[in-house]
Each structure stands twice: as C-alpha cells, then as structure tokens.
N, C-alpha and C. Protein backbone atom coordinates (compact mmCIF):
# COMPACT_ATOMS: atom_id res chain seq x y z
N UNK A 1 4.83 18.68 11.69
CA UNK A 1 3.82 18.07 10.85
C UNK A 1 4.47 17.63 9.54
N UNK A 2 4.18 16.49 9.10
CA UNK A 2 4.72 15.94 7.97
C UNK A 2 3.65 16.21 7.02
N UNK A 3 4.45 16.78 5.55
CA UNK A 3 4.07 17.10 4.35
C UNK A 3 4.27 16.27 3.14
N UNK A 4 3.16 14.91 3.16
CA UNK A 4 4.03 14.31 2.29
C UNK A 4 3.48 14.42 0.96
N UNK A 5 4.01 14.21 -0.37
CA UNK A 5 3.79 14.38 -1.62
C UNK A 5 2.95 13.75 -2.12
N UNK A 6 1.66 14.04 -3.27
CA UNK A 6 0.41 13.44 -3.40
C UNK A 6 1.65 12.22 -4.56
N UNK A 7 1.43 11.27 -4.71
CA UNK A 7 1.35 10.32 -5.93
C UNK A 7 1.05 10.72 -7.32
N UNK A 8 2.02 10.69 -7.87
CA UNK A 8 1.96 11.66 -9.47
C UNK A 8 2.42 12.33 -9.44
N UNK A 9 2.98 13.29 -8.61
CA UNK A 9 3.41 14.59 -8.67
C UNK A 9 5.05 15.22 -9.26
N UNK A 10 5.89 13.78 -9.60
CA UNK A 10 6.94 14.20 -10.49
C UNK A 10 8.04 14.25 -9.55
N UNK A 11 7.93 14.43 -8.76
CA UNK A 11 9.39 14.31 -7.41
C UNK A 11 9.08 13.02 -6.44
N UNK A 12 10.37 12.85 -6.50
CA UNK A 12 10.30 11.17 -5.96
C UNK A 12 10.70 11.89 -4.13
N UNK A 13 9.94 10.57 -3.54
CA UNK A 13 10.05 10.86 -1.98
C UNK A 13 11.14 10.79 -1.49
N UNK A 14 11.80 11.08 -0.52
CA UNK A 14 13.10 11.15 0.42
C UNK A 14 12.44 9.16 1.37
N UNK A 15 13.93 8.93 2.14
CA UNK A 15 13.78 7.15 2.91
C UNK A 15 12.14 7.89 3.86
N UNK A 16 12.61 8.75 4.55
CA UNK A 16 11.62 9.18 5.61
C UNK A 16 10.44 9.42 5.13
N UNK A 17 9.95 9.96 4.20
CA UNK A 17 9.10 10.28 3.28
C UNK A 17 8.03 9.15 3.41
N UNK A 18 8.89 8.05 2.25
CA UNK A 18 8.27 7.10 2.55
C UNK A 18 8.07 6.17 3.78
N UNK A 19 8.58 6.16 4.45
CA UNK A 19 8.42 5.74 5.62
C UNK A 19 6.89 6.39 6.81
N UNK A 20 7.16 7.87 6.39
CA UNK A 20 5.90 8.43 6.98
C UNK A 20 4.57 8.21 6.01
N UNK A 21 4.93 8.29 4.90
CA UNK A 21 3.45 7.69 4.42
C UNK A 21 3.17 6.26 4.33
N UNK A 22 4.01 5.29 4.14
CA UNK A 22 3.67 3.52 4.74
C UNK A 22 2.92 3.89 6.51
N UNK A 23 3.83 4.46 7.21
CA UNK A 23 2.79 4.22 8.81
C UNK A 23 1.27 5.47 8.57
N UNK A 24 1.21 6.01 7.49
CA UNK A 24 -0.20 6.81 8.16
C UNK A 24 -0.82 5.97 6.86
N UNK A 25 -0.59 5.36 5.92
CA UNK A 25 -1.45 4.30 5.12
C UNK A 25 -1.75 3.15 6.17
N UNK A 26 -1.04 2.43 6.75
CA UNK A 26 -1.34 1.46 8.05
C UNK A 26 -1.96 1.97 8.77
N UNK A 27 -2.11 2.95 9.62
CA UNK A 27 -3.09 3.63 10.48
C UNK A 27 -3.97 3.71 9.93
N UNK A 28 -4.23 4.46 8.78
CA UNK A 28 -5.34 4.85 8.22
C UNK A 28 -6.11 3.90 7.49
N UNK A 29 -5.43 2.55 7.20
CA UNK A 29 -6.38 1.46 6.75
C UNK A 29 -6.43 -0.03 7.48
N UNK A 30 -5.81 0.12 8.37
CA UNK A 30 -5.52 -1.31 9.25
C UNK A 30 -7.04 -2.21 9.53
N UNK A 31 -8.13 -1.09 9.60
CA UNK A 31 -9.91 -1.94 9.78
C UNK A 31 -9.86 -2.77 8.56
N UNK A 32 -9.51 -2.21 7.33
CA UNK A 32 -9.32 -2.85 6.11
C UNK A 32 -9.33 -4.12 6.31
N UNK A 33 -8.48 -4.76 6.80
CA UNK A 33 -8.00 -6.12 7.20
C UNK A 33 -9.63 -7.29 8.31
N UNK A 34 -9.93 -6.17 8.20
CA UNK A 34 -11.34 -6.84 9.38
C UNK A 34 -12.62 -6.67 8.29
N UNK A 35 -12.32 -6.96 7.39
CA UNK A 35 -13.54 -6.54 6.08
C UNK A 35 -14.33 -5.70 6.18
N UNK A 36 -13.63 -4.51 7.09
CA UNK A 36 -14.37 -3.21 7.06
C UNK A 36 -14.35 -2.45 5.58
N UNK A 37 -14.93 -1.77 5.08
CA UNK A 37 -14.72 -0.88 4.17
C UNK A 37 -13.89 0.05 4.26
N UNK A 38 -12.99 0.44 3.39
CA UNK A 38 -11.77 1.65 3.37
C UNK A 38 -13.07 3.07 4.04
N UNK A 39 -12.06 3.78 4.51
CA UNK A 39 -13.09 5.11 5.30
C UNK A 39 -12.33 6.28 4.32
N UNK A 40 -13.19 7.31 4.37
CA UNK A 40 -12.53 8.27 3.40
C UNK A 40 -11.03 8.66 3.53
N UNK A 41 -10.21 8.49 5.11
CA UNK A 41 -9.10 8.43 4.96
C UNK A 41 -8.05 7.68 4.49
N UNK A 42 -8.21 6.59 4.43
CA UNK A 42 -7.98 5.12 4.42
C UNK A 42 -7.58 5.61 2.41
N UNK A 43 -8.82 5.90 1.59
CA UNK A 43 -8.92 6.04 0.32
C UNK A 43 -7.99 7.24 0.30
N UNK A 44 -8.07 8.43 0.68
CA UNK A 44 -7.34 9.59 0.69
C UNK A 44 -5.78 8.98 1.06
N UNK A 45 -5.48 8.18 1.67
CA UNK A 45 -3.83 7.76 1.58
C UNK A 45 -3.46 7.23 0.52
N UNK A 46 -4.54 6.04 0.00
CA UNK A 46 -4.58 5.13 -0.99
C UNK A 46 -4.62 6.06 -2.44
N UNK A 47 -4.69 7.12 -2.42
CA UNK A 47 -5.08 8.09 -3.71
C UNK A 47 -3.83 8.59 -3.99
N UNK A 48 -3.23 8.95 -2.55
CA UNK A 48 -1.72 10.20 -2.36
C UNK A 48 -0.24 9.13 -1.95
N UNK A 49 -0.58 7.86 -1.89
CA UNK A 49 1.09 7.26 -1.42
C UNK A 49 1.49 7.00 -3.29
N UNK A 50 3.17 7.24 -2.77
CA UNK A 50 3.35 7.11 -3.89
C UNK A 50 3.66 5.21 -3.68
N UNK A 51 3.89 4.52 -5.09
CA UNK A 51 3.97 3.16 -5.38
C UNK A 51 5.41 3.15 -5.06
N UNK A 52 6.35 3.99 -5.19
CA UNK A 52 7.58 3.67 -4.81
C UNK A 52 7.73 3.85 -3.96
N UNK A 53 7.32 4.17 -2.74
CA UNK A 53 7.05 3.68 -1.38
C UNK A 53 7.01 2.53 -0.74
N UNK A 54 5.81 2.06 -1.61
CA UNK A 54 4.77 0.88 -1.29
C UNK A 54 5.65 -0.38 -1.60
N UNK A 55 5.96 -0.57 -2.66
CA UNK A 55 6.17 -1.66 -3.46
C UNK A 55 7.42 -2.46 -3.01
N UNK A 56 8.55 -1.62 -3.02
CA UNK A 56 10.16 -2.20 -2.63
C UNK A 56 9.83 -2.89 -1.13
N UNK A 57 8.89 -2.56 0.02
CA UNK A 57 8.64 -3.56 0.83
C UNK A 57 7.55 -4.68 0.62
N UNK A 58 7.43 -4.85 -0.07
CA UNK A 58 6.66 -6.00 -0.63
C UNK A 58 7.38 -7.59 -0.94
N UNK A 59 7.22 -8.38 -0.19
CA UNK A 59 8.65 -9.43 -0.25
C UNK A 59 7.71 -10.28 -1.17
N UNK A 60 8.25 -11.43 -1.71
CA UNK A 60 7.60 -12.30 -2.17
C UNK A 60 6.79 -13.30 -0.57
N UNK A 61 7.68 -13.48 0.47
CA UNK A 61 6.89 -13.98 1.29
C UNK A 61 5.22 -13.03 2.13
N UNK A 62 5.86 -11.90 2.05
CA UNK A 62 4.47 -11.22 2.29
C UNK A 62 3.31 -11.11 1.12
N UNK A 63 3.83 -10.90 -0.27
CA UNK A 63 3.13 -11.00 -1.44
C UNK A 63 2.43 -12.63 -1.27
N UNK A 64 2.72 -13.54 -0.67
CA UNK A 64 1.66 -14.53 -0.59
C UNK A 64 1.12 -14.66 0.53
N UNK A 65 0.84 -13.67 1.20
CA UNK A 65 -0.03 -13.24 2.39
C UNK A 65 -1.27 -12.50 1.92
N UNK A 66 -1.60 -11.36 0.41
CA UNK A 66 -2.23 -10.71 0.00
C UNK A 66 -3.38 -11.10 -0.57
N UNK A 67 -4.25 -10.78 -0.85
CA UNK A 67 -5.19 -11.46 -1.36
C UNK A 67 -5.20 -10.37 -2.77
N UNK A 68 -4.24 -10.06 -3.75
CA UNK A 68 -4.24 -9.30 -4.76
C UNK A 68 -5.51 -8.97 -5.58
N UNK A 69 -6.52 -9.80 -5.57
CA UNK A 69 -8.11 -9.25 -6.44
C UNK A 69 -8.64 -8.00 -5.36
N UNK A 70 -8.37 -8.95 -3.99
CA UNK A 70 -9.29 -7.59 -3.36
C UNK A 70 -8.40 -6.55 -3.10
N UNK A 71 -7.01 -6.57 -2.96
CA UNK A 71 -6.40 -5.41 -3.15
C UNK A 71 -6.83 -3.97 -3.80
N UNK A 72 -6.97 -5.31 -5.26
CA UNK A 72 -7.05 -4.12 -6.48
C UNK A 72 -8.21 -3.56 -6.70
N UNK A 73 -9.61 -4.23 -6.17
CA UNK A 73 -10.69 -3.89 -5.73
C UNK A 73 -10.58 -2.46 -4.85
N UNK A 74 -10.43 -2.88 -3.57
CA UNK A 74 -10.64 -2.01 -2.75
C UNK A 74 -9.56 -0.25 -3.58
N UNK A 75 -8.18 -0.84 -4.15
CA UNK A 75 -7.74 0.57 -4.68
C UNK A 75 -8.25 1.11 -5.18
N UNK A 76 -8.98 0.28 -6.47
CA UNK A 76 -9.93 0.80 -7.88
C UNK A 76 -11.20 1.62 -6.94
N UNK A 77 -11.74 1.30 -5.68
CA UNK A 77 -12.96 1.37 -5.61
C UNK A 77 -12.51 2.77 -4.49
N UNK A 78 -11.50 2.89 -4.32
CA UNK A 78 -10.81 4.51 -3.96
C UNK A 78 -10.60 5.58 -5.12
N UNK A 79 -10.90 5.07 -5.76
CA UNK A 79 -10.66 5.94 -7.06
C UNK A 79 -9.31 5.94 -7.77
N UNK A 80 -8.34 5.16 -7.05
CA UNK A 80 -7.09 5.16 -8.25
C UNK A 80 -6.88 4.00 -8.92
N UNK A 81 -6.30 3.97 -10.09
CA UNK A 81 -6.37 2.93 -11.57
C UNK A 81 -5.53 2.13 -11.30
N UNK A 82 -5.75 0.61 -11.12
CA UNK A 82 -4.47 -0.35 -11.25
C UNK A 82 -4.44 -0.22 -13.10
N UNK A 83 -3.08 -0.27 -13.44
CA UNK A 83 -3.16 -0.94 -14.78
C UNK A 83 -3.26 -1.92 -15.07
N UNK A 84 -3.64 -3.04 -16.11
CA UNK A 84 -3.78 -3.98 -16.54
C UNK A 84 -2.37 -4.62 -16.31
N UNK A 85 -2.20 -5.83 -15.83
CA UNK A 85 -0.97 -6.32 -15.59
C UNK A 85 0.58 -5.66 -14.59
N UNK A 86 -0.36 -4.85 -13.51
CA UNK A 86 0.85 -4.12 -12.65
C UNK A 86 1.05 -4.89 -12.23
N UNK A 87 2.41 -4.82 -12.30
CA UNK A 87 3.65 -5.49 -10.83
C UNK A 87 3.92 -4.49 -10.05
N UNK A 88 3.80 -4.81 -8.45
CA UNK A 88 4.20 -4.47 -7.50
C UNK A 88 5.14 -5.02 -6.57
N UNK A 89 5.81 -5.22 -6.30
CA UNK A 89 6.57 -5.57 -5.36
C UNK A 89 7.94 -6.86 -5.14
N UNK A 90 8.79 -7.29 -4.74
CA UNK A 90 9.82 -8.36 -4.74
C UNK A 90 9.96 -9.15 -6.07
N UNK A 91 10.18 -10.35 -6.01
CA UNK A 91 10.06 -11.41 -7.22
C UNK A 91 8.68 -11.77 -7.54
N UNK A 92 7.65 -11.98 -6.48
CA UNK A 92 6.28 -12.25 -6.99
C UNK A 92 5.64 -10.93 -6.56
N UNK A 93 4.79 -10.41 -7.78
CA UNK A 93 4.21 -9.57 -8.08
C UNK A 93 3.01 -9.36 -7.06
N UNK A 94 2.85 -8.28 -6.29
CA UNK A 94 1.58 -7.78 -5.26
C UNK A 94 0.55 -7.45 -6.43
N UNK A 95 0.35 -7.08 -7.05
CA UNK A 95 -0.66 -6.34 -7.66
C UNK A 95 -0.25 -6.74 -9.19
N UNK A 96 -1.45 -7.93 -9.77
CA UNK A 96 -0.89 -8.20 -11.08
C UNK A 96 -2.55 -8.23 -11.75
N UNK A 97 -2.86 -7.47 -12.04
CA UNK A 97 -4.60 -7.38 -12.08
C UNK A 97 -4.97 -8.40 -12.92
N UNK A 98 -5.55 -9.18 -12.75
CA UNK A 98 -6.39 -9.98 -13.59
C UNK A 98 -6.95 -11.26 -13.02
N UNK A 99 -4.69 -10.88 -4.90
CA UNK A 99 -5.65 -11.35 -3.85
C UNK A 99 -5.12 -10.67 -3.16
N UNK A 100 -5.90 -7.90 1.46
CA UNK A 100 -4.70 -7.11 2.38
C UNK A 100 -5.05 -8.18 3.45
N UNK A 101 -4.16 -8.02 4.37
CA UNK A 101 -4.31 -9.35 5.66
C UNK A 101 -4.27 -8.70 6.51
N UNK A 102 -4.79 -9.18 7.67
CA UNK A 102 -3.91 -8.82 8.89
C UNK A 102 -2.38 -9.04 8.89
N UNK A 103 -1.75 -10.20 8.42
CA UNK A 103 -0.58 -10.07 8.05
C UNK A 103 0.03 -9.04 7.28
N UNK A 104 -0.56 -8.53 6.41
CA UNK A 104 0.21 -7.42 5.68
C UNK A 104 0.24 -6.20 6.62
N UNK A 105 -0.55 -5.98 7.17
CA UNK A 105 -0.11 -4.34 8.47
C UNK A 105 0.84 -5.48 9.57
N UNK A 106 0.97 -6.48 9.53
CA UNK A 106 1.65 -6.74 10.85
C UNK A 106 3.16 -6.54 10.27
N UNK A 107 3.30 -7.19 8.95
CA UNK A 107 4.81 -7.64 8.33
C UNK A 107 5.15 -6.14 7.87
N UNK A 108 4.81 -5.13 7.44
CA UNK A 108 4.57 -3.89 7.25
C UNK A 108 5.22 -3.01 8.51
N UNK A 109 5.15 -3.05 9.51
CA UNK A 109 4.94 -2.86 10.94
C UNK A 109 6.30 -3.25 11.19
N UNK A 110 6.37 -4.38 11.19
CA UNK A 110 7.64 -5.22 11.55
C UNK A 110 8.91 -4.61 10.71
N UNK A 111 8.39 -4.45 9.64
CA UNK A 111 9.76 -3.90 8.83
C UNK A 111 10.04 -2.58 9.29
N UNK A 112 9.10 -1.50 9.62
CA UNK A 112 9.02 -0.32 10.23
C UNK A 112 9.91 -0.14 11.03
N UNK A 113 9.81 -1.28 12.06
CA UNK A 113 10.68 -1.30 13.74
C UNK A 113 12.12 -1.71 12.97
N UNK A 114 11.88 -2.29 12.43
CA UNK A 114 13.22 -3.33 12.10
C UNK A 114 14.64 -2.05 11.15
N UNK A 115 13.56 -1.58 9.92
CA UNK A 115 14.17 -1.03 9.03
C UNK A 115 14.23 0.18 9.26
C-alpha cells in the first residue's frame, strides 16, 4: 500500500512518490473531464498532491489543452487556495488565476507509460 505525503507537509516526494500520486489523482478525477463534479475523492487527492508533482509535467503543449479558470475553480471549490497569479507548469503557465480535458488525463497517462 502506498503512503503518500499530504501537500504542505515540509518533505518533498521521492520520482515514485510522485508518480503514485499523479495516477490515483487521474483515477480519482478522470469524470472531471465529462463535467461531472469532483467526488469527495477526486477533492481529497486535489487537497493532498503535492504541486511539485503536478506541475514539472505540465508542457506548454498540454498547458493549451487546459481550460485554467475551471481548473482553478474546481481546486478552489475542493477547498485548496490557488494564489493570485500561480504558475504552474513548462514555459506557459497551467494555473495563472485571473482554463481539465479529456486531453489532460490522456497526455498525463501517456507520460506515465512513456516516463
């Protein structure tokens, strides 16, 4: 059973680490993409992955796959805080507050197998 570290917690994740929390955030929010509403698990990943996980696979070509407002929507509306003006990810910024796809769990996925 994998134990992975809540987000905030001051110790940075191991490659695998993150790797196991990117595939149970994809599992756990992939309806997301079908304009389902996040389910309490879905938010419970979204609360506990850490961003340095998340972010370094974030390409600029997948970052214009995102729809970054509702991103930051659906995070905020899990209960965790975008800051005003976060950057997330490659050269163009995932999360810059102020537009998830089916593409993003597929390219996500893909890097999984790949990387």
């Amino acid at each position: 059973m994998w134990e992975v570290k809540a987000a905030g917690d001051g110790t940075a994740p191991s490659a695998e680490e993150c790797k196991e929390e990117r595939r149970l955030g994809i599992n756990a929010c992939k309806l997301v993409v079908y304009g389902i509403d996040p389910s309490p698990a879905c938010c419970e990943r979204v609360k506990v992955t850490h961003l340095e996980c998340v972010c370094p696979v974030i390409t600029p070509k997948l970052a214009l796959l995102i729809d970054v407002n509702r991103a930051v929507r659906l995070i905020q509306g899990c209960g965790r805080k975008v800051p005003l003006h976060y950057k997330c990810g490659g050269a163009s910024p995932l999360l810059q507050r102020g537009s998830i796809g089916w593409n993003f769990c597929l390219a996500l996925e893909e890097k999984e197998r790949d990387g």
